[in-house]
N, C-alpha and C. Protein backbone atom coordinates (compact mmCIF):
# COMPACT_ATOMS: atom_id res chain seq x y z
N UNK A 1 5.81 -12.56 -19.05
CA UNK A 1 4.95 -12.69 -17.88
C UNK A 1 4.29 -14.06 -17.89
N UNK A 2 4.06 -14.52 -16.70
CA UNK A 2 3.63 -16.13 -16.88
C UNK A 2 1.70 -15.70 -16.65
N UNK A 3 1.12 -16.76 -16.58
CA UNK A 3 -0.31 -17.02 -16.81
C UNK A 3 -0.73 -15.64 -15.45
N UNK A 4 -0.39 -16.12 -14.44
CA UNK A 4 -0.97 -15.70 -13.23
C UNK A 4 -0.99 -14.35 -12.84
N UNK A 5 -0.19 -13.70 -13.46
CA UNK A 5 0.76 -12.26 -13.60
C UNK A 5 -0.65 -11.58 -14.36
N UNK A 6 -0.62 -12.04 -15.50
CA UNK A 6 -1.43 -11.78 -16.35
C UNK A 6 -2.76 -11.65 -15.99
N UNK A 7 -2.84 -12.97 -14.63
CA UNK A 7 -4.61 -12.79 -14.63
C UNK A 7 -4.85 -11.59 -13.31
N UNK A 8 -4.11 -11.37 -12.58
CA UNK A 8 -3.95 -10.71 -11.88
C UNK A 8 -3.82 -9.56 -12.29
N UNK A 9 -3.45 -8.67 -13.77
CA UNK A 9 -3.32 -7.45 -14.11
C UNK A 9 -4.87 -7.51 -14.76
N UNK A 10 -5.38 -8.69 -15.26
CA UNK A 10 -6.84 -8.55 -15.89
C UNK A 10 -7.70 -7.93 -14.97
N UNK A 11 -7.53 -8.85 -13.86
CA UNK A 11 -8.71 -8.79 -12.80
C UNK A 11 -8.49 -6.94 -12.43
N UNK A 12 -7.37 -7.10 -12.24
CA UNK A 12 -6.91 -5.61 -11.60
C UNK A 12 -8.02 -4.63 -12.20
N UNK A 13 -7.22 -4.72 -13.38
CA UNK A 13 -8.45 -3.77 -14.41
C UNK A 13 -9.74 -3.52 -14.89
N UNK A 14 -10.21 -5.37 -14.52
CA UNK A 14 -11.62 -5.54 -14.93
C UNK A 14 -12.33 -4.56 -13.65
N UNK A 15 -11.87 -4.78 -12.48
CA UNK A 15 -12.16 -4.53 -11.02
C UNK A 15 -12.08 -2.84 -11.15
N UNK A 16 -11.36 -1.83 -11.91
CA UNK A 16 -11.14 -0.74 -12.18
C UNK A 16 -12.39 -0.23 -13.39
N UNK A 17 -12.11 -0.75 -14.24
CA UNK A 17 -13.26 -0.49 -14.81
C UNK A 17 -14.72 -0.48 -14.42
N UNK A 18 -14.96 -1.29 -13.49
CA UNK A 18 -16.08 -1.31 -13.32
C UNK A 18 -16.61 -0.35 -11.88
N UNK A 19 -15.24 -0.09 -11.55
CA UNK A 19 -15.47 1.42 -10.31
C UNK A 19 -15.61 2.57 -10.64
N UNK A 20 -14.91 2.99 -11.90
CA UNK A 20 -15.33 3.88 -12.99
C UNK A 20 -16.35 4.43 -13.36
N UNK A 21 -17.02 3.12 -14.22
CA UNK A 21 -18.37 3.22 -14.51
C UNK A 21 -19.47 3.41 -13.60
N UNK A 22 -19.40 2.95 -12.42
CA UNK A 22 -20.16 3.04 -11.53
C UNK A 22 -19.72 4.95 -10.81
N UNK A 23 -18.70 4.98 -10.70
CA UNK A 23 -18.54 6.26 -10.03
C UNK A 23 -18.89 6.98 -11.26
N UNK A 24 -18.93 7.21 -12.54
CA UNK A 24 -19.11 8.10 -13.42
C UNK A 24 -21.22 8.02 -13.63
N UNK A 25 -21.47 7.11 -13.28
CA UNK A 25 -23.19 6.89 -13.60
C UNK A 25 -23.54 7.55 -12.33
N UNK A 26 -22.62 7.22 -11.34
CA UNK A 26 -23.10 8.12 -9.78
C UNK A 26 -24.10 6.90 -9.31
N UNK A 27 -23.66 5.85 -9.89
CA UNK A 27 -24.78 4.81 -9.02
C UNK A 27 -24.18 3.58 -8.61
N UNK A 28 -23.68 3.88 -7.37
CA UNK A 28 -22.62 2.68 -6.63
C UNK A 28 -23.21 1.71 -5.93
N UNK A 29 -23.58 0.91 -6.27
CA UNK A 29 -24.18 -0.38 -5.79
C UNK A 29 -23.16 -1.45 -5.22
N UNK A 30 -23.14 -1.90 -4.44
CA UNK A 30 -21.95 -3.39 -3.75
C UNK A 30 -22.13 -4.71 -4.33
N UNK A 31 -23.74 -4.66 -4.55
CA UNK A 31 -24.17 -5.84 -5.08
C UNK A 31 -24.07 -6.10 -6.32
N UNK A 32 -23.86 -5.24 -6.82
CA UNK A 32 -23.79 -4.93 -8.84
C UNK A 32 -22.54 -5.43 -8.66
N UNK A 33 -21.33 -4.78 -7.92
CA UNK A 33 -20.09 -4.81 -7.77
C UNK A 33 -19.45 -6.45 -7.67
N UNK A 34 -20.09 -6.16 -6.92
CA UNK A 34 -19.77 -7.87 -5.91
C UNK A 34 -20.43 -9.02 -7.45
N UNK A 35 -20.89 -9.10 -7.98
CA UNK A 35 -21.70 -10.03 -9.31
C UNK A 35 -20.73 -9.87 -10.16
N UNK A 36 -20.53 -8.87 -10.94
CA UNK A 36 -19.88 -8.27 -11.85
C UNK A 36 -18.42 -8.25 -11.63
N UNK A 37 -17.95 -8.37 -10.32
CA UNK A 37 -16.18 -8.55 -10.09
C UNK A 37 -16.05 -10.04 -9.77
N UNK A 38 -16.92 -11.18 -9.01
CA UNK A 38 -17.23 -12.30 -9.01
C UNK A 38 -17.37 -13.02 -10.98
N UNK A 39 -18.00 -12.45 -11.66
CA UNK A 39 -17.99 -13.02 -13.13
C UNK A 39 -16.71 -12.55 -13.53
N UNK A 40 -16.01 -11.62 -13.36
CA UNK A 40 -14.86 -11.55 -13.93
C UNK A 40 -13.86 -12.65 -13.37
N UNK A 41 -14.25 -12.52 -12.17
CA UNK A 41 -13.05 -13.55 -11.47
C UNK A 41 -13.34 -14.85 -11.98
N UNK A 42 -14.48 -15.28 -11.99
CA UNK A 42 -14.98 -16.67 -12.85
C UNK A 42 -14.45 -17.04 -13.97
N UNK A 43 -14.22 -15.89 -14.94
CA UNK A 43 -13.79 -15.95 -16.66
C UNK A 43 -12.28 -16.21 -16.08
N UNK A 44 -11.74 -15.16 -15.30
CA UNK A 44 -10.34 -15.54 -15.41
C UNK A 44 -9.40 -16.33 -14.88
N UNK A 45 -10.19 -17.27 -13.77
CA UNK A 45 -9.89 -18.32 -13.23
C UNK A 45 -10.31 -19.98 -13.97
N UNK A 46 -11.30 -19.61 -14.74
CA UNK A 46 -10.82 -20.82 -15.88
C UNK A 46 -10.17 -20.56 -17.13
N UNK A 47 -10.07 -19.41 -17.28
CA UNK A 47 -8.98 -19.00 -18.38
C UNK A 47 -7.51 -19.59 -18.01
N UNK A 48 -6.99 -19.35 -16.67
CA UNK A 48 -5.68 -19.18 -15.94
C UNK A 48 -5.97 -20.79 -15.33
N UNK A 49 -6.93 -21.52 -15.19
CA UNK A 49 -6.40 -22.77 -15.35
C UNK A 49 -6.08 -23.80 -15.78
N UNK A 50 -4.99 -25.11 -15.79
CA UNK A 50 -4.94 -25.71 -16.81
C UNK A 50 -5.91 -26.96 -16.81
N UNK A 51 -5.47 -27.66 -17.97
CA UNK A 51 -6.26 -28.85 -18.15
C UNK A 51 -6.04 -30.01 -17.86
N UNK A 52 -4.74 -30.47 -17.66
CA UNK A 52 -4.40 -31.80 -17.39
C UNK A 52 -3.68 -31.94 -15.99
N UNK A 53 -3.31 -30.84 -15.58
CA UNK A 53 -2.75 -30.52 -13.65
C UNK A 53 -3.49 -29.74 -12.84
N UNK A 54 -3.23 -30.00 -11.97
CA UNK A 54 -4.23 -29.47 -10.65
C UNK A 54 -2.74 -29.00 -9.50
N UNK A 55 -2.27 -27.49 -10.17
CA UNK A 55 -1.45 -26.90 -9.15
C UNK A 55 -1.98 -26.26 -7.66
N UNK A 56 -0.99 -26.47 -6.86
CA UNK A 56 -1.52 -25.82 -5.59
C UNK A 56 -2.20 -24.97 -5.68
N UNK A 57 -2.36 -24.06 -5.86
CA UNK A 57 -3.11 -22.90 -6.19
C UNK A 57 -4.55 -22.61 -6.54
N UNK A 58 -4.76 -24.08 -7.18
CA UNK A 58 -6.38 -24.15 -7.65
C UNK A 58 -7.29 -24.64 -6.82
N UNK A 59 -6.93 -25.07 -5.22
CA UNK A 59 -7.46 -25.26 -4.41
C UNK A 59 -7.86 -23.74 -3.76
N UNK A 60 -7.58 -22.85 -3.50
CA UNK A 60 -7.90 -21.94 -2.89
C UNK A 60 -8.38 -21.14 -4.13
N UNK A 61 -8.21 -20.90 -5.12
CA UNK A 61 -8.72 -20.69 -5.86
C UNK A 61 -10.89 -20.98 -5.88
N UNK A 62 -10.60 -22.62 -5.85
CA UNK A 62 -12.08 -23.01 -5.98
C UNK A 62 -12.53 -22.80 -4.28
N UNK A 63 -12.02 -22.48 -3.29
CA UNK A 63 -12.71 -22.11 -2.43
C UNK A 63 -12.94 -20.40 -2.34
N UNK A 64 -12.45 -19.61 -3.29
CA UNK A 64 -12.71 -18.34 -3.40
C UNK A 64 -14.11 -18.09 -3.91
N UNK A 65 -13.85 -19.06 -5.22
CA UNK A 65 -15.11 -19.51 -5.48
C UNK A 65 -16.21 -19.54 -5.12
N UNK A 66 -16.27 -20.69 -4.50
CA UNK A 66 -17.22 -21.39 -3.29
C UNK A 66 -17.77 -20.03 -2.70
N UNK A 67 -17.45 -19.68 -2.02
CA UNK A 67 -17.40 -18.49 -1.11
C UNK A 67 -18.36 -17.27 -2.02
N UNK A 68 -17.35 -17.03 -3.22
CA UNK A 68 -18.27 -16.00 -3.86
C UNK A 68 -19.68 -16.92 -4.48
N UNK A 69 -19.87 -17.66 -4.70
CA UNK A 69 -20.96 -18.19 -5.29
C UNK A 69 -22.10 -18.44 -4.45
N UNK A 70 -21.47 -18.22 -2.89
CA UNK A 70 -22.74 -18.67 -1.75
C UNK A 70 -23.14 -16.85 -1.07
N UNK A 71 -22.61 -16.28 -1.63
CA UNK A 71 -22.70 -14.84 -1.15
C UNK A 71 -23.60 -14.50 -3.18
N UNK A 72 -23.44 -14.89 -3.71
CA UNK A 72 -24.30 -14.49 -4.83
C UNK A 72 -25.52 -14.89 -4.45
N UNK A 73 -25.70 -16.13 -4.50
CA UNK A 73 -27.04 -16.85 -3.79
C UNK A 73 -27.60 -16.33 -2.58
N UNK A 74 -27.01 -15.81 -1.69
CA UNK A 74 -27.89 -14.78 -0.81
C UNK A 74 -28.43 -13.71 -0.87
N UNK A 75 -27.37 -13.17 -2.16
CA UNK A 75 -28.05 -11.77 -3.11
C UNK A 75 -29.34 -12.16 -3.59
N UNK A 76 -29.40 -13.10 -4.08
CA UNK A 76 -30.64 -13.78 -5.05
C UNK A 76 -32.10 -13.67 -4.24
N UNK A 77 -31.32 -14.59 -3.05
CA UNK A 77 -32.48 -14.78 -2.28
C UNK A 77 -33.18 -13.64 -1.92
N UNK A 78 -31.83 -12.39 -1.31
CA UNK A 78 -32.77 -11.48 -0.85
C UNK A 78 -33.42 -10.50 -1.55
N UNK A 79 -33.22 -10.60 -3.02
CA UNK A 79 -33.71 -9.98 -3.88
C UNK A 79 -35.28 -10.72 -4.26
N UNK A 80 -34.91 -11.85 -4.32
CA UNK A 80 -36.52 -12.54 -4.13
C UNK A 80 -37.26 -12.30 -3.23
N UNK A 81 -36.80 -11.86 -2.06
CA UNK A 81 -37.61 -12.02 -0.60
C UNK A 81 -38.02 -10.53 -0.71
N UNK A 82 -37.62 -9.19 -1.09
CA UNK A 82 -37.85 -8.14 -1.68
C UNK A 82 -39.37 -8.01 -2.51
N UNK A 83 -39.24 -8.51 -3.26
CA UNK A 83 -39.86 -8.92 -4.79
C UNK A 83 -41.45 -9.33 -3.48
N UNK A 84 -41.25 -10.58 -3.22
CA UNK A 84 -41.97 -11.03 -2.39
C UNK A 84 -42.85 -10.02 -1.59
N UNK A 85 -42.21 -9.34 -0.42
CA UNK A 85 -42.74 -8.88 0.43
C UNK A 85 -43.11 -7.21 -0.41
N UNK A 86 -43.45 -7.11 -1.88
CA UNK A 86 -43.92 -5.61 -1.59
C UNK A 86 -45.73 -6.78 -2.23
């Protein structure tokens, strides 16, 4: 199996496991979800990339990124703005 195969059966599973746990605690949160499948994807997208090339792929890659990292930061915020307003 080549790199990508691989990170794709990780994620698969990391993403499984953590629906599990959540369906077995009975406490399903999106936002737990969404953090916690975002850090996995983080670990395994610099795991699965290399060091000295920049394949097609790592462009959409870092805009998946992008994307999840500006949807974390709105979690943040509105968890501050929470915090705030009691």
């Amino acid at each position: 199996m080549i790199k990508e195969e691989i990170a794709i059966i990780a994620l698969a599973v990391w993403l499984t496991v953590i629906s599990i746990f959540m369906l077995l605690t009975m406490s399903v949160n999106l936002e737990i979800f969404f953090v916690l499948s975002l850090i996995g994807f983080l670990i395994i997208a610099e795991l699965v990339t290399p060091k000295f090339i920049k394949p097609g792929y790592l462009r959409y890659i870092q805009d998946i990124l992008t994307v999840g990292m500006a949807i974390f930061v709105l979690i943040i915020l509105k968890k501050v703005m929470e915090i705030f307003a009691k």
